[in-house]
N, C-alpha and C. Protein backbone atom coordinates (compact mmCIF):
# COMPACT_ATOMS: atom_id res chain seq x y z
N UNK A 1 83.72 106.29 107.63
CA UNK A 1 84.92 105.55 107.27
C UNK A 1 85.03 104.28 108.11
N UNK A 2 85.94 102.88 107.44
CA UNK A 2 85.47 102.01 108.30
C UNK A 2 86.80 101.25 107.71
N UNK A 3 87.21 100.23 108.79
CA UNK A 3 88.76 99.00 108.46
C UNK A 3 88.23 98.10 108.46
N UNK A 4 88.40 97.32 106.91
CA UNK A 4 88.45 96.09 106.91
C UNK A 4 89.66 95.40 106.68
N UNK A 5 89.70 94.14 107.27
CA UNK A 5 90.91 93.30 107.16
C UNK A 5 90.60 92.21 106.85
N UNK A 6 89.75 92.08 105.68
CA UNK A 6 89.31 90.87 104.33
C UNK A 6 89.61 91.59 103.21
N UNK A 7 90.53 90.70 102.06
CA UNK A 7 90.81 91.30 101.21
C UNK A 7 89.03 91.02 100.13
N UNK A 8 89.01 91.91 99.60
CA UNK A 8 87.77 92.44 98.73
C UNK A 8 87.30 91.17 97.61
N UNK A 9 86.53 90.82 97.04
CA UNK A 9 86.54 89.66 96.08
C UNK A 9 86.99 89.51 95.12
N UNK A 10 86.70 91.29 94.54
CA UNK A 10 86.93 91.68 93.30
C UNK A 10 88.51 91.64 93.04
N UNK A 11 89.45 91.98 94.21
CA UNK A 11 90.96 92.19 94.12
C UNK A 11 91.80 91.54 93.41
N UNK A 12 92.41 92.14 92.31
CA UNK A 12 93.41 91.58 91.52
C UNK A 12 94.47 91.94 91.90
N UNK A 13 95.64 91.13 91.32
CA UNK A 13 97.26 91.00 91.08
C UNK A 13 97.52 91.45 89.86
N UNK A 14 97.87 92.58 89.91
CA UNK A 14 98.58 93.48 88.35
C UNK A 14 99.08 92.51 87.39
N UNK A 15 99.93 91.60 88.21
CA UNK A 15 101.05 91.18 87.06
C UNK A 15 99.96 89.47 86.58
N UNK A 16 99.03 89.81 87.07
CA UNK A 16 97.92 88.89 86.68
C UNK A 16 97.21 89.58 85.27
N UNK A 17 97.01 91.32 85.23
CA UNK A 17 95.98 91.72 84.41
C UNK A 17 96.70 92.18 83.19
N UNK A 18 97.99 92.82 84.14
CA UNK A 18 98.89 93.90 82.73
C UNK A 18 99.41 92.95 82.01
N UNK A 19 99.93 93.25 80.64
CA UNK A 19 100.51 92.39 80.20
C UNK A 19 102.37 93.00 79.95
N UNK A 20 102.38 94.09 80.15
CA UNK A 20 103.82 94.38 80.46
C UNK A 20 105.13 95.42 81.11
N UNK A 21 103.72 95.42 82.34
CA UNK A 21 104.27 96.43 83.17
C UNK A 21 105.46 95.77 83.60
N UNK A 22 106.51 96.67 84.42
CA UNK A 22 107.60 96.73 85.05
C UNK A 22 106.94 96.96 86.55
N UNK A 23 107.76 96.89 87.35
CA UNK A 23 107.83 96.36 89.00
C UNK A 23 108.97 96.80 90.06
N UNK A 24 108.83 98.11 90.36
CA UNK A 24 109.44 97.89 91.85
C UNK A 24 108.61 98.89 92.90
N UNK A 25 108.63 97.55 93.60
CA UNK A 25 107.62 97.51 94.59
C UNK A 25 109.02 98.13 95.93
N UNK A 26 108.72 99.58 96.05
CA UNK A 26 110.02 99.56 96.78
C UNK A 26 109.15 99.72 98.51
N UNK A 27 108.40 99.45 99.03
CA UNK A 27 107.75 99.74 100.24
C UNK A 27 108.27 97.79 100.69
N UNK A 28 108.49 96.80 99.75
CA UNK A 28 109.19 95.59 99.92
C UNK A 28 110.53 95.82 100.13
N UNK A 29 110.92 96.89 100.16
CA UNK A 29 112.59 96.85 99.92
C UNK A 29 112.94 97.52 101.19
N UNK A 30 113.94 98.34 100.98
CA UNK A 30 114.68 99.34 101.98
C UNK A 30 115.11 100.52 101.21
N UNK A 31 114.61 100.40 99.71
CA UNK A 31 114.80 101.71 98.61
C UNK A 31 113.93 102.27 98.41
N UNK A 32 113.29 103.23 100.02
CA UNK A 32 112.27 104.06 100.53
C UNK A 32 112.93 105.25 101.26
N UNK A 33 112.23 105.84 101.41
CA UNK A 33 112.26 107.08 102.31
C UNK A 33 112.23 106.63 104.03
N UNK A 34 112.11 105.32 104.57
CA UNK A 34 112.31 104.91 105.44
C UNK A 34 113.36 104.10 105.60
N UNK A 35 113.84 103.78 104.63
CA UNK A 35 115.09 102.88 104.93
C UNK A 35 114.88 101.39 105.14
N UNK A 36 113.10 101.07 105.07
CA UNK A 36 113.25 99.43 105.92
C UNK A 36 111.94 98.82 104.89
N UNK A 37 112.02 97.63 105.02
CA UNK A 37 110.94 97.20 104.75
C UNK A 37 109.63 97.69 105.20
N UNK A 38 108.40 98.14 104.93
CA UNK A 38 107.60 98.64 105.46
C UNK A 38 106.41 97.29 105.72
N UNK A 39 105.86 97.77 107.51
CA UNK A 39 104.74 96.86 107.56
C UNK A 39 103.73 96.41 106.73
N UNK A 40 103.66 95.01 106.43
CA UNK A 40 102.43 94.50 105.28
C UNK A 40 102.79 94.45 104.20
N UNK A 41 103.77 94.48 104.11
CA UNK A 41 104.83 94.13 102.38
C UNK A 41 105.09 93.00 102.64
N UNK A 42 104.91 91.96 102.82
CA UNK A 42 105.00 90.26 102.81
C UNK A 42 105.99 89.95 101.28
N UNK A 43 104.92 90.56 100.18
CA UNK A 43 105.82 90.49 98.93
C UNK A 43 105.80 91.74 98.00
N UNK A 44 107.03 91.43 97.30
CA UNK A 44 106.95 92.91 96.14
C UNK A 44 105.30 92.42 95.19
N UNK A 45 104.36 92.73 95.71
CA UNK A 45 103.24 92.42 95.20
C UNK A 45 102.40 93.67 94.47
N UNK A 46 101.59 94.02 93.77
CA UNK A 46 100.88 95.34 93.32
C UNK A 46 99.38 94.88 93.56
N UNK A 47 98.24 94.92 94.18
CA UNK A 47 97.25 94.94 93.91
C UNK A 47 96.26 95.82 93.94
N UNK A 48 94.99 95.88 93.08
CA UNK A 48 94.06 97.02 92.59
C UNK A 48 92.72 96.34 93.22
N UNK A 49 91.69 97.08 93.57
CA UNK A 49 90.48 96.33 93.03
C UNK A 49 90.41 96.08 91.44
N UNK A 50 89.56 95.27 91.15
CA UNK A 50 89.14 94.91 89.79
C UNK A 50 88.66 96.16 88.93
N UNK A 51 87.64 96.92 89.00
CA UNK A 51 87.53 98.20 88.44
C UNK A 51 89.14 99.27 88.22
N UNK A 52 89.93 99.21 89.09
CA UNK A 52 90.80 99.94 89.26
C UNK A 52 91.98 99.54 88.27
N UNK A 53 92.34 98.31 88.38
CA UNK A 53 92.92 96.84 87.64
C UNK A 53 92.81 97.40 85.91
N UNK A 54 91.32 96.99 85.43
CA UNK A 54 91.14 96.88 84.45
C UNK A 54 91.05 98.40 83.52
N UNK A 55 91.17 99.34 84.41
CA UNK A 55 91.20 101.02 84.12
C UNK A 55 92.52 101.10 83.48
N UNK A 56 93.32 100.06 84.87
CA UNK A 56 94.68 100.84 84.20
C UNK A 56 95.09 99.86 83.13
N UNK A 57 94.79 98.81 83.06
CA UNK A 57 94.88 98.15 81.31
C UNK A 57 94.87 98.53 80.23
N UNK A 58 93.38 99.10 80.43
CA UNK A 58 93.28 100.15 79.37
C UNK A 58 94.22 101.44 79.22
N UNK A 59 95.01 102.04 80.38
CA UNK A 59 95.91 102.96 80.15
C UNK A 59 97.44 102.24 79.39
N UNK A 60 97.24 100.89 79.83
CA UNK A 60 98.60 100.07 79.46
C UNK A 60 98.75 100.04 77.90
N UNK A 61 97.27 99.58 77.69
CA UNK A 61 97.09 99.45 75.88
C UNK A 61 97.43 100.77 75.21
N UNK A 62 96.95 101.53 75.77
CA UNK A 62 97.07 102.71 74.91
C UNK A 62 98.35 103.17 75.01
N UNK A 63 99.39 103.24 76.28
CA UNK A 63 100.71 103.86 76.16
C UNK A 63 101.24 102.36 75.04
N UNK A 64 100.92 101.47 75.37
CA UNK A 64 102.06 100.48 74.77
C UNK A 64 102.22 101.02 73.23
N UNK A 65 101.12 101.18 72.37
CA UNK A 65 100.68 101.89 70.96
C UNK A 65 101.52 103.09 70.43
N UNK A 66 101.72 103.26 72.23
CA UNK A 66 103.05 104.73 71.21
C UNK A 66 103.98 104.91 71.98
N UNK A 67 104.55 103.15 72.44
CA UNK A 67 106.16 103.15 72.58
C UNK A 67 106.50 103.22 73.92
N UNK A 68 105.59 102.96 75.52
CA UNK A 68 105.35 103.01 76.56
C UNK A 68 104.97 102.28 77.39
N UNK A 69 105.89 102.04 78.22
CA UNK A 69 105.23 101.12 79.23
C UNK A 69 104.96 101.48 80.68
N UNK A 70 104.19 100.92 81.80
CA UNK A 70 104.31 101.24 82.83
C UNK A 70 105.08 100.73 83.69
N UNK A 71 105.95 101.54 84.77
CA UNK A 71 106.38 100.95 85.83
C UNK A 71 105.35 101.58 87.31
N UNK A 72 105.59 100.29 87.87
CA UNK A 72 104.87 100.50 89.16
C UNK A 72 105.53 100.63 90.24
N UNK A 73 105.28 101.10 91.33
CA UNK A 73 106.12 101.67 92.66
C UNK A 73 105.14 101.05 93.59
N UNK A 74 103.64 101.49 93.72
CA UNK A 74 102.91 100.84 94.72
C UNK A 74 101.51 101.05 94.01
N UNK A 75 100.91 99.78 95.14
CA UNK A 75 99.74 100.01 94.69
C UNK A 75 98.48 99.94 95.70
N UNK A 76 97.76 99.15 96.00
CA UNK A 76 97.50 98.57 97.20
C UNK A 76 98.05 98.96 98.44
N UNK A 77 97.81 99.66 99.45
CA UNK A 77 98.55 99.79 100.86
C UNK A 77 97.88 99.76 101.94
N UNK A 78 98.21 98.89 102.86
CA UNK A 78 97.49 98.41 103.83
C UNK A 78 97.53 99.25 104.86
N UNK A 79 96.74 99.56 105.94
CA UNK A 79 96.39 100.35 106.80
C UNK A 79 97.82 99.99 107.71
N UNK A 80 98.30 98.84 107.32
CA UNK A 80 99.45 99.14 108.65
C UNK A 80 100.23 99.43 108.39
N UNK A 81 100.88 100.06 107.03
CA UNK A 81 101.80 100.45 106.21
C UNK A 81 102.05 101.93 106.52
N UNK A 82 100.48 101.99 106.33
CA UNK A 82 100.44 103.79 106.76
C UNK A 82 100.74 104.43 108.29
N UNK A 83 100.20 103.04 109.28
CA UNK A 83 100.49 102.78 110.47
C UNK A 83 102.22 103.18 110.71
N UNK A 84 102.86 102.72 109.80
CA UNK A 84 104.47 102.72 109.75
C UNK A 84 104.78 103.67 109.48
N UNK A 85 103.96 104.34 108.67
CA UNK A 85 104.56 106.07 108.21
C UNK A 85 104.50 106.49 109.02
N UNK A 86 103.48 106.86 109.76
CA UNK A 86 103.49 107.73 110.83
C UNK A 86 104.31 107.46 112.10
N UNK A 87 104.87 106.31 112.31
CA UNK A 87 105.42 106.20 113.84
C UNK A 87 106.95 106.75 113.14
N UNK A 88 107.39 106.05 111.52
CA UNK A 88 108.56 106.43 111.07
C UNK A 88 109.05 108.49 111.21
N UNK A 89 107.72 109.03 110.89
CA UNK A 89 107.99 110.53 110.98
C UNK A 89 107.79 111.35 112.12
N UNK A 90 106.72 110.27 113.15
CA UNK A 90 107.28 110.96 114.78
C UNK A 90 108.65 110.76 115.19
N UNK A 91 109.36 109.86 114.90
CA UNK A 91 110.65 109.45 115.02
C UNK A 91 111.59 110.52 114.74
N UNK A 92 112.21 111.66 115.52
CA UNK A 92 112.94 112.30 114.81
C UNK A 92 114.55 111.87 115.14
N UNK A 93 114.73 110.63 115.57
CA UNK A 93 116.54 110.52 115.51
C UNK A 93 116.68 109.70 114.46
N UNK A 94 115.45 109.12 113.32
CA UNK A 94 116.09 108.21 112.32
C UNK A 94 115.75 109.12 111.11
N UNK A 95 116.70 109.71 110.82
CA UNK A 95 117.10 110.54 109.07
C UNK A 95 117.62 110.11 108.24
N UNK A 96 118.04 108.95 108.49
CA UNK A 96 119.07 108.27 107.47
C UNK A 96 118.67 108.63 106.20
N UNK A 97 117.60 109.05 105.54
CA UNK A 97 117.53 109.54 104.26
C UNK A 97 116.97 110.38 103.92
N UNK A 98 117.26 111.31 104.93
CA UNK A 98 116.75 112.99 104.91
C UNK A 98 117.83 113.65 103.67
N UNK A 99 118.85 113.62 102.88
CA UNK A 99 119.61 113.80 102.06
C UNK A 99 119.20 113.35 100.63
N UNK A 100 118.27 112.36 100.58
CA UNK A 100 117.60 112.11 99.47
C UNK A 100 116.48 112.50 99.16
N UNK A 101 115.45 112.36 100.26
CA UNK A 101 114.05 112.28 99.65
C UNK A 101 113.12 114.34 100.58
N UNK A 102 113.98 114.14 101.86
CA UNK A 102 113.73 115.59 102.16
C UNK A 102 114.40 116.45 102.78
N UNK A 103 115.68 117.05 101.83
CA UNK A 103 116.85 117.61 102.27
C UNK A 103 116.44 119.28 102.64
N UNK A 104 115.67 119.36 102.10
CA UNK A 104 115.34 121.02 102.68
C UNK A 104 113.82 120.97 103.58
N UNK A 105 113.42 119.72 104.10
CA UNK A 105 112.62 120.09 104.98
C UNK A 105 112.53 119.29 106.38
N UNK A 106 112.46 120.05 107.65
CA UNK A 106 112.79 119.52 108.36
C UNK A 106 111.77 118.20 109.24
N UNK A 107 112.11 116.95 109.19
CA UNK A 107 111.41 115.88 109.45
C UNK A 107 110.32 116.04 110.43
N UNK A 108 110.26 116.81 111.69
CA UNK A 108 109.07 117.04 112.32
C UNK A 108 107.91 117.90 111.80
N UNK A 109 108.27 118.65 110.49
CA UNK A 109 107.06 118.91 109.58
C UNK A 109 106.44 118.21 108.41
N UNK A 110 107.06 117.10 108.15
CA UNK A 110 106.67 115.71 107.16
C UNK A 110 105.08 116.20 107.49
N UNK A 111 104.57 116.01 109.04
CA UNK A 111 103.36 115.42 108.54
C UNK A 111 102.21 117.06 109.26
N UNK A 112 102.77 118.16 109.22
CA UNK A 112 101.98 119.12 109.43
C UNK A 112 101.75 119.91 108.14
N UNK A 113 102.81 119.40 106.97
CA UNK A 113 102.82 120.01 105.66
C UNK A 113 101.90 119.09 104.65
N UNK A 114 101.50 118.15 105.43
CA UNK A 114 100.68 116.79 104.15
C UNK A 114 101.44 115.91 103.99
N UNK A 115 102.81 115.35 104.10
CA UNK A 115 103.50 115.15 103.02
C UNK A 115 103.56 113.34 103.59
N UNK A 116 103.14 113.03 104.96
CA UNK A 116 102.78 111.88 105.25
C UNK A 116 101.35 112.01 106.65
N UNK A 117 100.25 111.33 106.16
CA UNK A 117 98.88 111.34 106.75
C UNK A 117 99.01 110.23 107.26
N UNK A 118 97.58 110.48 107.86
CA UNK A 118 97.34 109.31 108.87
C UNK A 118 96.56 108.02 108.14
N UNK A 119 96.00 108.88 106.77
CA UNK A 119 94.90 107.54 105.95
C UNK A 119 95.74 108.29 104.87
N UNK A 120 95.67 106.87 104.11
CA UNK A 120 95.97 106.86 102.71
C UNK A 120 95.03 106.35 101.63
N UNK A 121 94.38 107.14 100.03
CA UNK A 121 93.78 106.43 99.55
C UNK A 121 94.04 105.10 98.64
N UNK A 122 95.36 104.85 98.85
CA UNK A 122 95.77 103.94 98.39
C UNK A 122 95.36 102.61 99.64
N UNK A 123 94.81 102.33 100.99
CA UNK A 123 94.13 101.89 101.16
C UNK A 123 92.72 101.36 101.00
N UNK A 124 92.45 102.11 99.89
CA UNK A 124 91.24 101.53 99.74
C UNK A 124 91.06 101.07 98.29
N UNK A 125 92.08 100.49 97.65
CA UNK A 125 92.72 99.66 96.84
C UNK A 125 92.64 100.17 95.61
N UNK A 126 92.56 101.45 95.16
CA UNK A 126 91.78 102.02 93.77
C UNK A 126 93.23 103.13 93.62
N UNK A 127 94.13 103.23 94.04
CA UNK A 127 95.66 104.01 93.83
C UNK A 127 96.44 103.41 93.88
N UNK A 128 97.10 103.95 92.33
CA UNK A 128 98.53 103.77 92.18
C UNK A 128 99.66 104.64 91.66
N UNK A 129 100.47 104.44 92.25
CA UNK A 129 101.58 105.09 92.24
C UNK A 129 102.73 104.71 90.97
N UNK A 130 102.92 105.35 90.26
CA UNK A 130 103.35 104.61 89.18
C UNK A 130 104.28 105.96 87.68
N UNK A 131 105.32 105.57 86.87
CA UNK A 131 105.64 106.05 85.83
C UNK A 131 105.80 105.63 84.78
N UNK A 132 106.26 105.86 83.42
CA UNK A 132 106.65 105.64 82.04
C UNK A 132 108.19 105.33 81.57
N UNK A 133 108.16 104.28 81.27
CA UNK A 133 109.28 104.13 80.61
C UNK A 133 109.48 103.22 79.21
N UNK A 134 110.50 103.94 78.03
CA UNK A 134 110.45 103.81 76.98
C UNK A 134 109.66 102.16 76.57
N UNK A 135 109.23 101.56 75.80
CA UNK A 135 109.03 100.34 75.66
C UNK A 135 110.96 99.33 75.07
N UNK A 136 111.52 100.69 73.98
CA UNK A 136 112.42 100.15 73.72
C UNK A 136 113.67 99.61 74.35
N UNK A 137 113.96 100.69 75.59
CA UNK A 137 115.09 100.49 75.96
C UNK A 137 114.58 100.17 77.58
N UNK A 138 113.24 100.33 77.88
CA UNK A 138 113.34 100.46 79.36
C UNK A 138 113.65 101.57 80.05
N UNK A 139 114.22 102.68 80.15
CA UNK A 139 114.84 103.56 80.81
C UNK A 139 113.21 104.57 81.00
N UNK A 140 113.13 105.01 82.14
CA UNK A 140 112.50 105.95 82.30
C UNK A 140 112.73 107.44 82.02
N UNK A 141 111.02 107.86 81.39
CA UNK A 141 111.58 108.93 81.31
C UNK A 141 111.62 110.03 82.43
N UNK A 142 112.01 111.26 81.92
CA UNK A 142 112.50 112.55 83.32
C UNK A 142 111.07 112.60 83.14
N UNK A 143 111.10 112.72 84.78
CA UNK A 143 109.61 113.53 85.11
C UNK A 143 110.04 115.04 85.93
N UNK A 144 111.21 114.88 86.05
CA UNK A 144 111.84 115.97 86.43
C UNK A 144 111.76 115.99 88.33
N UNK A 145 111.56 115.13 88.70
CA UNK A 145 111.78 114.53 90.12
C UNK A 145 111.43 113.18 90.55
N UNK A 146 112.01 112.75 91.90
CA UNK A 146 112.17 111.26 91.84
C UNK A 146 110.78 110.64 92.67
N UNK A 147 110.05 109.27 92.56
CA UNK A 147 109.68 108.76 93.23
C UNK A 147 109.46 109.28 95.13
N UNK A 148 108.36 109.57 95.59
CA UNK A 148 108.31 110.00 97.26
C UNK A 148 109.30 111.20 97.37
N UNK A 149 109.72 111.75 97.04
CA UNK A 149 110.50 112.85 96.86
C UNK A 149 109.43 114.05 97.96
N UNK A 150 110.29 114.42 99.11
CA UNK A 150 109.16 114.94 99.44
C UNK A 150 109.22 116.84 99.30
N UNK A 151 109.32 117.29 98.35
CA UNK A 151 109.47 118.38 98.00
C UNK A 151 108.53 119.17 96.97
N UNK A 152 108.85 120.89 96.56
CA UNK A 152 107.69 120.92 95.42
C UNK A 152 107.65 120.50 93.96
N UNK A 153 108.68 120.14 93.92
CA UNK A 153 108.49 119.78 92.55
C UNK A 153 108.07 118.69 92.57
N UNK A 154 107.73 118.10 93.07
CA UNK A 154 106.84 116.60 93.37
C UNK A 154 105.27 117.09 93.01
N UNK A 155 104.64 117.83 92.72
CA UNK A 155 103.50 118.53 92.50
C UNK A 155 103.04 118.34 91.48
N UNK A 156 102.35 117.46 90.94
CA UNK A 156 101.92 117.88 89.35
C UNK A 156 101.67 118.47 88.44
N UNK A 157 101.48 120.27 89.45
CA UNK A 157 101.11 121.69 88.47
C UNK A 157 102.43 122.07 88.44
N UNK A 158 103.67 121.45 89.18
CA UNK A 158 104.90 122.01 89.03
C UNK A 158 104.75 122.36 87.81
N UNK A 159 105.94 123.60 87.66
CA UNK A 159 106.15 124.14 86.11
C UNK A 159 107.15 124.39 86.09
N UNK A 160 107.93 124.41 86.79
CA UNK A 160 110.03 125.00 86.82
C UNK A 160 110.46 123.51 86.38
N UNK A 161 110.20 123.15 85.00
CA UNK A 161 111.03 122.38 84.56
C UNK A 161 110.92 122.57 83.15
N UNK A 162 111.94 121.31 82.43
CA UNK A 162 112.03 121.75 81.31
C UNK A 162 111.18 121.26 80.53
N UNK A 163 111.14 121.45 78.92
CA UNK A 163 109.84 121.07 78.05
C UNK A 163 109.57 119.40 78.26
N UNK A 164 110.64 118.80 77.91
CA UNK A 164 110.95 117.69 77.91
C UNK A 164 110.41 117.45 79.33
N UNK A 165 110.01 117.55 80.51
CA UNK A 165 110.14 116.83 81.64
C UNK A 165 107.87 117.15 81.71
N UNK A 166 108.02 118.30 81.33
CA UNK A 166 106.54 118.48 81.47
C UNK A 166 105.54 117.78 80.28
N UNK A 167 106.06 117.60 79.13
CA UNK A 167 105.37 117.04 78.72
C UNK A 167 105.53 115.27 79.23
N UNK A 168 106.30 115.24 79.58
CA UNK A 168 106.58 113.65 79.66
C UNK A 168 105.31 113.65 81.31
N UNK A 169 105.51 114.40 82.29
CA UNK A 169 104.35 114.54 83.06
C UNK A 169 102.69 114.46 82.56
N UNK A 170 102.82 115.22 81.16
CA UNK A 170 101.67 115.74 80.65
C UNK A 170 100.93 114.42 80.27
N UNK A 171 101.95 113.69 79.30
CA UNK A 171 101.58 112.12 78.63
C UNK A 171 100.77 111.45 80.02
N UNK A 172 101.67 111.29 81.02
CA UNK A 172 101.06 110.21 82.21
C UNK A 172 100.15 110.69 82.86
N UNK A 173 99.51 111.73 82.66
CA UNK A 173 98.82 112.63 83.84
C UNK A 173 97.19 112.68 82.64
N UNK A 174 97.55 112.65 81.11
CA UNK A 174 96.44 112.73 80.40
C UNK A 174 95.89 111.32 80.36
N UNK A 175 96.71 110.34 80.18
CA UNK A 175 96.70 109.42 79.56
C UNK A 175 95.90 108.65 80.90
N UNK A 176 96.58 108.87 81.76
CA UNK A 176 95.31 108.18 83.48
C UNK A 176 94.35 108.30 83.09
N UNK A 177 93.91 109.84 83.04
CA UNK A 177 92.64 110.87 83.38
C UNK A 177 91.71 110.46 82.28
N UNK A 178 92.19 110.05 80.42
CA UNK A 178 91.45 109.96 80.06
C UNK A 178 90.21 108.44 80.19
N UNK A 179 91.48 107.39 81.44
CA UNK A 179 90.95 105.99 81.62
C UNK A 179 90.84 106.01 82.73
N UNK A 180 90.08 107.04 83.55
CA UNK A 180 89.25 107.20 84.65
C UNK A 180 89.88 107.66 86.09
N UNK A 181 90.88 107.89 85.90
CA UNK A 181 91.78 108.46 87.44
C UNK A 181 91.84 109.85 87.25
N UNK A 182 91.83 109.90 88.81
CA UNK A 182 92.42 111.26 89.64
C UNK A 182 93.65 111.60 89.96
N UNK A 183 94.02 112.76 89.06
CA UNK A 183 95.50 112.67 89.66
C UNK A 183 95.83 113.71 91.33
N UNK A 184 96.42 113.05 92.26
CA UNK A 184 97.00 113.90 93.16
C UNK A 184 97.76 115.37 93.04
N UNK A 185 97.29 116.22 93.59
CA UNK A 185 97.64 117.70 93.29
C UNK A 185 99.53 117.80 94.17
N UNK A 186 99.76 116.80 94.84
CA UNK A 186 100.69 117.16 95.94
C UNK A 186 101.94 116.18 94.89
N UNK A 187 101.19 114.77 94.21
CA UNK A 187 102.36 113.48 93.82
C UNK A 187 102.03 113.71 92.19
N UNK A 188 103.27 113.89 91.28
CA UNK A 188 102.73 113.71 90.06
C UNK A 188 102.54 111.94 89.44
N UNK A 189 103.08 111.27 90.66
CA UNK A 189 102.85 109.54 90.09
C UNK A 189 101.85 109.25 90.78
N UNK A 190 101.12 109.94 91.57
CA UNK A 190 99.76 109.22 92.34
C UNK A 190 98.22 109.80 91.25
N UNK A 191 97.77 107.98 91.46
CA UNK A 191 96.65 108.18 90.36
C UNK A 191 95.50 107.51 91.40
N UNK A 192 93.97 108.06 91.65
CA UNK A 192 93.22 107.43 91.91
C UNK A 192 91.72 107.18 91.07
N UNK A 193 91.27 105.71 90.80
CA UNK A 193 90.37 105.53 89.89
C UNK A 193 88.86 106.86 90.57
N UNK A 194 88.49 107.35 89.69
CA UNK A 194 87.48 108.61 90.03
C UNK A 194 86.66 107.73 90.54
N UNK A 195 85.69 107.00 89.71
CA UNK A 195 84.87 106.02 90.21
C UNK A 195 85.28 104.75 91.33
N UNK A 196 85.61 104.84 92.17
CA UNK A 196 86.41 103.74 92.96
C UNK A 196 85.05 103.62 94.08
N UNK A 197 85.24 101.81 94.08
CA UNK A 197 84.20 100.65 94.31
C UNK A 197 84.24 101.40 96.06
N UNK A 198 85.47 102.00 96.63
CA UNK A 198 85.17 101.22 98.05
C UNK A 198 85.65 102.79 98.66
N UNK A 199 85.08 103.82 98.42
CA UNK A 199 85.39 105.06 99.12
C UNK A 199 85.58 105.11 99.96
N UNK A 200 84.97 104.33 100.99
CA UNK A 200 84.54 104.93 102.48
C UNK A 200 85.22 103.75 103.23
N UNK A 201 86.24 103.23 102.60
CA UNK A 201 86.68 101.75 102.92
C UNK A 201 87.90 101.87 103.26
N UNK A 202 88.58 101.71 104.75
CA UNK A 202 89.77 101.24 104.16
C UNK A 202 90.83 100.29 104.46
N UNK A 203 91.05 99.28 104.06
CA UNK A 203 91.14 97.65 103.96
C UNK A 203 93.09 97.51 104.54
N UNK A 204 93.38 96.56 105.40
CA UNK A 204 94.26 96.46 106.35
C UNK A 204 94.56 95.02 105.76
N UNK A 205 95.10 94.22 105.29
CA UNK A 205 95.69 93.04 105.06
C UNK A 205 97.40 93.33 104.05
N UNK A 206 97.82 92.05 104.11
CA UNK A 206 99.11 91.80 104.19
C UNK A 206 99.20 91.98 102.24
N UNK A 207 100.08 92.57 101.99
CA UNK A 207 100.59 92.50 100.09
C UNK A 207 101.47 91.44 100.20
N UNK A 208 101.26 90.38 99.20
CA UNK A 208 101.32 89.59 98.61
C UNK A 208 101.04 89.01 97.21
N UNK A 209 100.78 88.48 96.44
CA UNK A 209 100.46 87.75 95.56
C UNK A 209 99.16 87.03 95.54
N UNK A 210 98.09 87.27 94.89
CA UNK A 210 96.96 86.47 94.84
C UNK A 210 97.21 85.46 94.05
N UNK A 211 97.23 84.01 94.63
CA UNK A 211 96.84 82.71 93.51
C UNK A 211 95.42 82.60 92.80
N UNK A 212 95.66 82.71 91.40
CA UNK A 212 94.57 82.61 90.53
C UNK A 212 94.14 80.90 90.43
């Protein structure tokens, strides 16, 4: 395994490839599980490698065909981001949003349960984090839990939900897989391209916006 801090050649800007994804980039915000802007969010930016990019295009075309669009949460995450997770969950006097995202578990086991690591493969630019929402109205549908949610129903084999919430899982979880991603056993919105350019890679620069 190895850090680079050159962004890759191949690296695209989503809102460069998709043609009508939706956008919140909340690791730019403070509408996280940390409460703050997170290190290396410069901008609400999404980027993929190019293989990774053009995978999920092809997932874009095909949901758009039957009434679907994507929204994105993250994509791209820089080694110092992850850097931030971890100092955020040694931290045990800041909870400020232990009531939202992990109300039944207690914050000094965040990271002995998985639920925040020390590497992320979304460093190595081929994951994204992402859901469905109608094309018509916009509104997302139930996946039957929220975004970083750090609990079990955050699981993708979850099954204690209703028809409606699993198939709507089922759509985003087939519909990746059949355009080349891995889905995460722990996140039902984390997707990583199977074939991904830079395995053993994992790349530390600032999210932003690439000028084409």
């Amino acid at each position: 395994m190895r850090t680079e801090t050159c962004m890759p050649a191949d690296m695209k800007d989503l809102n460069e490839v998709l043609s009508y994804a939706l956008y919140d980039i909340r690791y730019a915000s403070d509408h996280n599980f940390a409460g703050t802007v997170i290190d290396g969010y410069e901008e609400a930016a999404a980027l993929l490698c190019g293989p990774a990019a053009l995978a999920l295009k092809a997932a874009e075309e095909e949901l758009k065909e039957k009434g679907y669009l994507l929204k994105i949460w993250d994509a791209f995450r820089p080694g110092r981001a992850v850097a931030h997770f971890m100092r955020w969950a040694e931290d045990p006097a800041d909870v400020r949003n232990k009531a939202v995202y992990y109300p039944h578990i207690d914050k000094k086991d965040l990271i002995p349960l998985g639920y925040i690591a020390a590497r992320s493969s979304h460093s190595r630019a081929s994951t994204v984090d992402l859901t469905l929402v109608r094309a018509d109205t916009l509104a997302e549908l139930d996946m039957g839990g929220m975004f970083d949610s750090f609990m079990p129903s955050s699981a993708s084999d979850y099954t204690d939900l209703t028809a409606e919430q699993l198939a709507n899982r089922s759509l985003l979880k087939e519909t990746m897989m059949r355009h080349g991603f891995v889905p995460l056993a722990e996140e039902w919105w984390h997707f990583t391209l199977k074939d991904e350019p830079y395995p053993d890679t994992y790349f530390d620069f600032p999210v932003r916006h690439i000028s084409l």
